[in-house]
PDB file of N, CA and C in Angstrom:
ATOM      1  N   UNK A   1      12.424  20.741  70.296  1.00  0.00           N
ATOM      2  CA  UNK A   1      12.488  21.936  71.075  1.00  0.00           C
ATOM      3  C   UNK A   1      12.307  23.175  70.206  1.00  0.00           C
ATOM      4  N   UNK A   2      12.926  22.950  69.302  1.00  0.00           N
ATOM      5  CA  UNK A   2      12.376  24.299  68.041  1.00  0.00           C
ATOM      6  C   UNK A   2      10.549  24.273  67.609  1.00  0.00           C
ATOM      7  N   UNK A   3       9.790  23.667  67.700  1.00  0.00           N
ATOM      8  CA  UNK A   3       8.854  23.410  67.130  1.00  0.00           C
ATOM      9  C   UNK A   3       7.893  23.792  68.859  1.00  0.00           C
ATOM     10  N   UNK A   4       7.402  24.684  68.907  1.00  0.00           N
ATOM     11  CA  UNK A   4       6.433  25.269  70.324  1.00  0.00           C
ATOM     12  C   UNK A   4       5.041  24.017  70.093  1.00  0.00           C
ATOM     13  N   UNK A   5       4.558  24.080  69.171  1.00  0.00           N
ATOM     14  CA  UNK A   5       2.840  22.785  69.215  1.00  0.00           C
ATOM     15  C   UNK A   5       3.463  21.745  69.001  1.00  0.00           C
ATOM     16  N   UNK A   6       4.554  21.036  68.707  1.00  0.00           N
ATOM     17  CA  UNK A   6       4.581  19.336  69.297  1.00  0.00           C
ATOM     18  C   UNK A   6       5.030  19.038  71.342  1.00  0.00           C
ATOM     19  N   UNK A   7       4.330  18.268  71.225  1.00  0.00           N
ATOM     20  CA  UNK A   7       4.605  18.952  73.115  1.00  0.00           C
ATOM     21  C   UNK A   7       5.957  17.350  73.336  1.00  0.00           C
ATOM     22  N   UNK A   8       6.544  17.598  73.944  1.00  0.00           N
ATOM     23  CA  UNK A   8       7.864  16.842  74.618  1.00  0.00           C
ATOM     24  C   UNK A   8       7.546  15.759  75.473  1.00  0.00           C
ATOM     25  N   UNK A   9       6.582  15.109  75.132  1.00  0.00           N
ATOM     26  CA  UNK A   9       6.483  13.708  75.995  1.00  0.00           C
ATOM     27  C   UNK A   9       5.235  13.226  74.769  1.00  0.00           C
ATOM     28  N   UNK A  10       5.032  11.540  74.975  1.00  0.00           N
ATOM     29  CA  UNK A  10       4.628  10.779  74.185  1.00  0.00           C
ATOM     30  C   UNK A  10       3.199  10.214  75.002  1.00  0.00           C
ATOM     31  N   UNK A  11       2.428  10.930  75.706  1.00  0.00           N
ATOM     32  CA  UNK A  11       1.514  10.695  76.765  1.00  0.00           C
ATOM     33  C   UNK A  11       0.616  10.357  75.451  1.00  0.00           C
ATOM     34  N   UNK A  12       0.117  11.282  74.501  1.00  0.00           N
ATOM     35  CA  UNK A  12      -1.110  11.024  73.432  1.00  0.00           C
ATOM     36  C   UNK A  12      -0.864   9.732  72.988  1.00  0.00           C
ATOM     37  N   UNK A  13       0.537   9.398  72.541  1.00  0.00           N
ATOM     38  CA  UNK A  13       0.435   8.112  71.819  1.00  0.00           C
ATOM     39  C   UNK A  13       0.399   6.928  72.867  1.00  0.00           C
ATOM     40  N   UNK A  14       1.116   6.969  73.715  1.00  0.00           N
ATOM     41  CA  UNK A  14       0.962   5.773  74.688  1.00  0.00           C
ATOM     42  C   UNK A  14      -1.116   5.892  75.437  1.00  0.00           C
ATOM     43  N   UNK A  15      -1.473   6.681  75.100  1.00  0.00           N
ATOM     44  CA  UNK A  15      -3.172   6.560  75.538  1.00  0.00           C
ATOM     45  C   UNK A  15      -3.592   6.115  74.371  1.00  0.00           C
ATOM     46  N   UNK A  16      -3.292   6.591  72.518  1.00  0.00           N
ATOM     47  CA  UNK A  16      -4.408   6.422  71.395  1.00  0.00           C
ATOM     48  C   UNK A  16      -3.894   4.661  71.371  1.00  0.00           C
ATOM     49  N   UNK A  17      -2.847   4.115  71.983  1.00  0.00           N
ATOM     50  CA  UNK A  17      -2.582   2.708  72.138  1.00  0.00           C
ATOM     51  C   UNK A  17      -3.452   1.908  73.560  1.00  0.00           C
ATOM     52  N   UNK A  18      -3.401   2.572  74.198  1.00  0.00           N
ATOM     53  CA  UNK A  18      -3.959   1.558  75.321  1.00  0.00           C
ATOM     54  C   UNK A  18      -5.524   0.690  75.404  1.00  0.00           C
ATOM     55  N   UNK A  19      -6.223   1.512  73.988  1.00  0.00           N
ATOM     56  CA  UNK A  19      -7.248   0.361  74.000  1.00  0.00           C
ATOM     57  C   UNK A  19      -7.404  -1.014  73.135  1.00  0.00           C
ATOM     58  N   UNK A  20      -6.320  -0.824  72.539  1.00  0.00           N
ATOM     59  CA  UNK A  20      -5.451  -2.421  72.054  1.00  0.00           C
ATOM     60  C   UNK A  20      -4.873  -3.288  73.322  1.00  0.00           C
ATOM     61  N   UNK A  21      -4.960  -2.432  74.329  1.00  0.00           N
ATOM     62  CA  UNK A  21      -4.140  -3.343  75.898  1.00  0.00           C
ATOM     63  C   UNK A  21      -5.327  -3.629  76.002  1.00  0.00           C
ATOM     64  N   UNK A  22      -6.444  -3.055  76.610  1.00  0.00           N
ATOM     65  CA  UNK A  22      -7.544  -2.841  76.983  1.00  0.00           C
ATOM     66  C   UNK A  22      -8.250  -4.581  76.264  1.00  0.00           C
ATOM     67  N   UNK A  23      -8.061  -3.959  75.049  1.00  0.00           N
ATOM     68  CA  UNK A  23      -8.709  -5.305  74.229  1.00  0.00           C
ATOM     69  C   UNK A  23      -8.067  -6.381  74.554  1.00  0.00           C
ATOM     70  N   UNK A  24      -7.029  -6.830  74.770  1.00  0.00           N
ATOM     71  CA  UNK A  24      -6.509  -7.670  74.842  1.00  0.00           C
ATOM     72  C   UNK A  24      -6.419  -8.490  76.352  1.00  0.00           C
ATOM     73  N   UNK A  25      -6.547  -7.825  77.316  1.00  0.00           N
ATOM     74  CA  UNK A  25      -6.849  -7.929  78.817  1.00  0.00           C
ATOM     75  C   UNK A  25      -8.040  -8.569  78.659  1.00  0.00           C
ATOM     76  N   UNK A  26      -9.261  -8.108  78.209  1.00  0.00           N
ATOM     77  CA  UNK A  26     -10.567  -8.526  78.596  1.00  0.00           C
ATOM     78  C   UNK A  26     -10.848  -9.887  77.951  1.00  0.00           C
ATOM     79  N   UNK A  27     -10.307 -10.070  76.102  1.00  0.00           N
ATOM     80  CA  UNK A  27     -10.716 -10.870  75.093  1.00  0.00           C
ATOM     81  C   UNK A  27      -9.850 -12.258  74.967  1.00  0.00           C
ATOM     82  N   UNK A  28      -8.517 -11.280  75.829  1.00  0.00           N
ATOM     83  CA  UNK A  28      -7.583 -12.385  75.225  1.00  0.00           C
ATOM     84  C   UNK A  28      -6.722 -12.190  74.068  1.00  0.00           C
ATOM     85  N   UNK A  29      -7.369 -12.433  73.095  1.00  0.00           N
ATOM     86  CA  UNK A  29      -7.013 -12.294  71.539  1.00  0.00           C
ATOM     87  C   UNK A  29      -8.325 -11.633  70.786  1.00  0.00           C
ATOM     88  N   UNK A  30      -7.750 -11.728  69.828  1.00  0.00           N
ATOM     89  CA  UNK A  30      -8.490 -11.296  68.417  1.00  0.00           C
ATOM     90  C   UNK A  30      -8.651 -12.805  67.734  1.00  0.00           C
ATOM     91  N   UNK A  31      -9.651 -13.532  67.342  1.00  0.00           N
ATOM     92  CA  UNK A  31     -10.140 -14.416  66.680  1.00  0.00           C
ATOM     93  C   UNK A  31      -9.311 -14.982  65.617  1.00  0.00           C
ATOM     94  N   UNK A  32      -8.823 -13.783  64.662  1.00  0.00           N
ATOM     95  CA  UNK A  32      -8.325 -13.798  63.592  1.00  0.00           C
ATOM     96  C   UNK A  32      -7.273 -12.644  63.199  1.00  0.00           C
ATOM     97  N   UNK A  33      -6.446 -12.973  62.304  1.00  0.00           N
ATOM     98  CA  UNK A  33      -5.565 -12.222  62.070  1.00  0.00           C
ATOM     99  C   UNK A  33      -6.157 -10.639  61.182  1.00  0.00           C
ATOM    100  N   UNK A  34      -6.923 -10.838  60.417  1.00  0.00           N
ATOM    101  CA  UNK A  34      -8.397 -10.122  59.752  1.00  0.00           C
ATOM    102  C   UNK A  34      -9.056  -9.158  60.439  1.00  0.00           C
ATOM    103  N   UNK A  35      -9.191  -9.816  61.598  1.00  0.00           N
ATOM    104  CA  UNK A  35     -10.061  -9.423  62.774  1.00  0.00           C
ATOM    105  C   UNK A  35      -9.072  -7.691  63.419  1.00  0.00           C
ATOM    106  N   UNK A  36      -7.959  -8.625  63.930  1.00  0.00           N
ATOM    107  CA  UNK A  36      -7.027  -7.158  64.355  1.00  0.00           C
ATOM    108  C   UNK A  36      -6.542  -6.912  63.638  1.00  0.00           C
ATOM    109  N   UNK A  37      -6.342  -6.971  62.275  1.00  0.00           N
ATOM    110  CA  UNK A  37      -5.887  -5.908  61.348  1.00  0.00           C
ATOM    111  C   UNK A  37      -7.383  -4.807  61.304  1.00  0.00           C
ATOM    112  N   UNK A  38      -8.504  -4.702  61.160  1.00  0.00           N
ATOM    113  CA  UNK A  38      -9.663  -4.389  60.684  1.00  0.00           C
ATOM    114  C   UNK A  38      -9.464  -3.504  62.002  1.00  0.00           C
ATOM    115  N   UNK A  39      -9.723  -4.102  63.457  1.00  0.00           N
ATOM    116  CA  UNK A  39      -9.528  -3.467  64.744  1.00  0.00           C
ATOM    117  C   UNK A  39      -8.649  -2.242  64.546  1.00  0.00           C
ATOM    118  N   UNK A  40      -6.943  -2.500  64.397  1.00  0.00           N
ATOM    119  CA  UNK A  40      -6.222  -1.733  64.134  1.00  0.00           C
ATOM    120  C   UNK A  40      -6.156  -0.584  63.221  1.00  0.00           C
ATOM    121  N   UNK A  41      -6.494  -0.822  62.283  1.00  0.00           N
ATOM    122  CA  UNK A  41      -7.338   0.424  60.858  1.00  0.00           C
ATOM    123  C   UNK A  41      -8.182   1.182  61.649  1.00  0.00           C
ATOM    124  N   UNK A  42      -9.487   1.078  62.391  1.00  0.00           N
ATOM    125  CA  UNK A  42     -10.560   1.352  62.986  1.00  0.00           C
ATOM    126  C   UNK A  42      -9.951   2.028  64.317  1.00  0.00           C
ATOM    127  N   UNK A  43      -9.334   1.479  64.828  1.00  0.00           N
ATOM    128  CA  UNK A  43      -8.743   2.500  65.945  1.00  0.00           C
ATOM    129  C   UNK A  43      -7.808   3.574  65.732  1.00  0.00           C
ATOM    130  N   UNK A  44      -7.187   3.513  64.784  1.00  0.00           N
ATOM    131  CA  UNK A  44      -6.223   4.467  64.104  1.00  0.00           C
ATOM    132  C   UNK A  44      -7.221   5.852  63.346  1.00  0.00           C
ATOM    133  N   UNK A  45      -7.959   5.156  62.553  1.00  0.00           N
ATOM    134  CA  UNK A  45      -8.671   6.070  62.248  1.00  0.00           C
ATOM    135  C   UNK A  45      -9.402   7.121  63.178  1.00  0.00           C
ATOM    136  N   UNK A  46     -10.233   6.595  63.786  1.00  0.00           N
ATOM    137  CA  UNK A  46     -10.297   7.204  65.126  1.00  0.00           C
ATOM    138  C   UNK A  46      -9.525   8.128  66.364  1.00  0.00           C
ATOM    139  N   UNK A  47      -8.526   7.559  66.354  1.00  0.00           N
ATOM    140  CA  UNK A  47      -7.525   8.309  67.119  1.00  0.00           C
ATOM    141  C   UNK A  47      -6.914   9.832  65.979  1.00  0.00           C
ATOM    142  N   UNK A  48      -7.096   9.290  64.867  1.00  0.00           N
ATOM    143  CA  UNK A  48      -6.174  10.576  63.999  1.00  0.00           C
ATOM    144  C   UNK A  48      -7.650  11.445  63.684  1.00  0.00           C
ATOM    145  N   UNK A  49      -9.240  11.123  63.904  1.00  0.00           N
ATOM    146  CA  UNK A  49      -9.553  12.178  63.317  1.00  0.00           C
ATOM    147  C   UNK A  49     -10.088  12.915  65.012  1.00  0.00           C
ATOM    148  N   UNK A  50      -9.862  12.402  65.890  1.00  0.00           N
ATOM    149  CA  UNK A  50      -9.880  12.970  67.638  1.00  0.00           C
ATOM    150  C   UNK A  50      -8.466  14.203  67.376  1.00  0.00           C
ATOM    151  N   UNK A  51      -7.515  13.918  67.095  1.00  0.00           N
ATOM    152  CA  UNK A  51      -6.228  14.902  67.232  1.00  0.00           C
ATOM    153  C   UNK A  51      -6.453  15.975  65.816  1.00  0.00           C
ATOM    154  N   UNK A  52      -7.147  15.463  65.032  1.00  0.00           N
ATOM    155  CA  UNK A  52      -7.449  16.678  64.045  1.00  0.00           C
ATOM    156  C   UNK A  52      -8.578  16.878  64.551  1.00  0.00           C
ATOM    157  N   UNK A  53      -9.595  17.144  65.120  1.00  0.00           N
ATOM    158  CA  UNK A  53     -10.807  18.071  65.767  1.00  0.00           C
ATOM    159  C   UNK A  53     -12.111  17.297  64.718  1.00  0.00           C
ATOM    160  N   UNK A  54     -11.851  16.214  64.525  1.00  0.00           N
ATOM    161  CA  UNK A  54     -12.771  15.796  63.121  1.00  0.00           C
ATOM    162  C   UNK A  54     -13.863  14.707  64.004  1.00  0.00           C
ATOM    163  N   UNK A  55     -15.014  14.924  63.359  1.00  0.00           N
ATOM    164  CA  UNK A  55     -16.327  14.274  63.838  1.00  0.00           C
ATOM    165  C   UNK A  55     -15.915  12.826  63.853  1.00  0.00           C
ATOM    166  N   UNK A  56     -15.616  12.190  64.858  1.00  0.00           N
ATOM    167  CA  UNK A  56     -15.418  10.509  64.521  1.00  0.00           C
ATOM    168  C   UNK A  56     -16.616   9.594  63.468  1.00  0.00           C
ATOM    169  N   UNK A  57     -17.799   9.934  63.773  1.00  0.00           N
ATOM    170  CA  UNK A  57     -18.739   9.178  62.913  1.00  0.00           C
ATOM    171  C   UNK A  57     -18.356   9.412  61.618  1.00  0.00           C
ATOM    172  N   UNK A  58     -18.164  10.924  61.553  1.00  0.00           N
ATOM    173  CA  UNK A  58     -18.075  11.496  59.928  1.00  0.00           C
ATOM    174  C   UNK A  58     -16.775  10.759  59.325  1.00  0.00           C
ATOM    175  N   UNK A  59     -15.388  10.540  60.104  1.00  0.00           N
ATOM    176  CA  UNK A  59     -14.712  10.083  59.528  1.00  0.00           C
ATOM    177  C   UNK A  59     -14.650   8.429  59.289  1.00  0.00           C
ATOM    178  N   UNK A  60     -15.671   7.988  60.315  1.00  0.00           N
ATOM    179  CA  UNK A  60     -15.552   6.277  59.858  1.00  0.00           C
ATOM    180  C   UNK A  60     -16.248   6.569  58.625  1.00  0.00           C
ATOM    181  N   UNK A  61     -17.355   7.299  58.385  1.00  0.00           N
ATOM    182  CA  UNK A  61     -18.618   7.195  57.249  1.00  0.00           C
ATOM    183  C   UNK A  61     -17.361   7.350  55.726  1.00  0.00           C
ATOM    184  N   UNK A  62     -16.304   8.450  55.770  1.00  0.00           N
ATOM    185  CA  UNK A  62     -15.513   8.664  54.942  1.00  0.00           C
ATOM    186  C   UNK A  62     -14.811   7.749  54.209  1.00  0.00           C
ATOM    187  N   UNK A  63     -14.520   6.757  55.428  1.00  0.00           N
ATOM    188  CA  UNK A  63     -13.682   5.858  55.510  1.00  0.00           C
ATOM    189  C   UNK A  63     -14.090   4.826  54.508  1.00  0.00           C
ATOM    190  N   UNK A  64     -15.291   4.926  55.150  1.00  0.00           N
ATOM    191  CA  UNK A  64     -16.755   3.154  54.214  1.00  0.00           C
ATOM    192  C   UNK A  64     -16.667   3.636  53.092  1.00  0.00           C
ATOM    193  N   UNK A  65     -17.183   5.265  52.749  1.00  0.00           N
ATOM    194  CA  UNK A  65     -17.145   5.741  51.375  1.00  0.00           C
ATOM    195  C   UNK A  65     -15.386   5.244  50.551  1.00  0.00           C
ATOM    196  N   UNK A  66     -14.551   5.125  50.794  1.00  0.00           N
ATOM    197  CA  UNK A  66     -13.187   5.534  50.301  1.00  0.00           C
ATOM    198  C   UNK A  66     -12.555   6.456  49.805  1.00  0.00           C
ATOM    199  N   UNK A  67     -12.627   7.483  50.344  1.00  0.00           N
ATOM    200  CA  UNK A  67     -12.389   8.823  50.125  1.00  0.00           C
ATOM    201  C   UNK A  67     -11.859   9.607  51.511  1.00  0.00           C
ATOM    202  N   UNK A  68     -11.173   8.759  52.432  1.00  0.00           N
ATOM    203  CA  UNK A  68     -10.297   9.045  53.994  1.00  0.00           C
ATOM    204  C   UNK A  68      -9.013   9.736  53.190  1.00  0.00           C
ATOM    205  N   UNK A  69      -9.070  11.222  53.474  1.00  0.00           N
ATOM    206  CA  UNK A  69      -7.736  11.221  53.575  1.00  0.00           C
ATOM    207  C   UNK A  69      -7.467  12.914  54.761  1.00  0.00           C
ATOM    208  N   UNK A  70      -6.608  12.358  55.526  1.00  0.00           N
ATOM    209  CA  UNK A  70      -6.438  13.280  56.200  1.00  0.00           C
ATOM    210  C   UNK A  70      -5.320  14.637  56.178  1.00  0.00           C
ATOM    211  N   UNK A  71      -5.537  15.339  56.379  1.00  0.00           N
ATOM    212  CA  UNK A  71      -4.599  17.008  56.236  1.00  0.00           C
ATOM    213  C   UNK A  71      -3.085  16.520  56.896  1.00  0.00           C
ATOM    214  N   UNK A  72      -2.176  17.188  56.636  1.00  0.00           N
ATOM    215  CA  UNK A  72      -0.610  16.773  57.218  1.00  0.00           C
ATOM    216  C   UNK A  72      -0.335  18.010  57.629  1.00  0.00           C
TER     217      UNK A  72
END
């Protein structure tokens, strides 16, 4: 309540999660344990450079390079 830009409900995070439901509804599973760890990295990444205003391509490309690191 002291802090005005974090907003008081958890709507962003319960959506940057729902396409792990999503995946899992349609596929079933993940193949491999490899598989959704790799998934999980890849969607995370994604979701954190959407809430920082950051080009998604640009940040997977960052990512491949190894040089991801995001602002706090």
């Amino acid at each position: 309540m002291n802090y005005i830009n974090v907003p008081f409900h958890n709507n962003s995070s319960e959506q940057a999660i729902r396409m792990v439901k999503v995946k899992q509804k349609i596929s079933g599973c993940f193949r491999s344990q490899h598989g959704a760890k790799r998934h999980s990295v890849l969607l995370s990444v994604i979701e954190t450079a959407k809430k920082q205003h950051i080009n998604t391509l640009k940040a997977i490309e960052i990512l491949l390079n190894g040089s991801l690191a995001f602002s706090g």
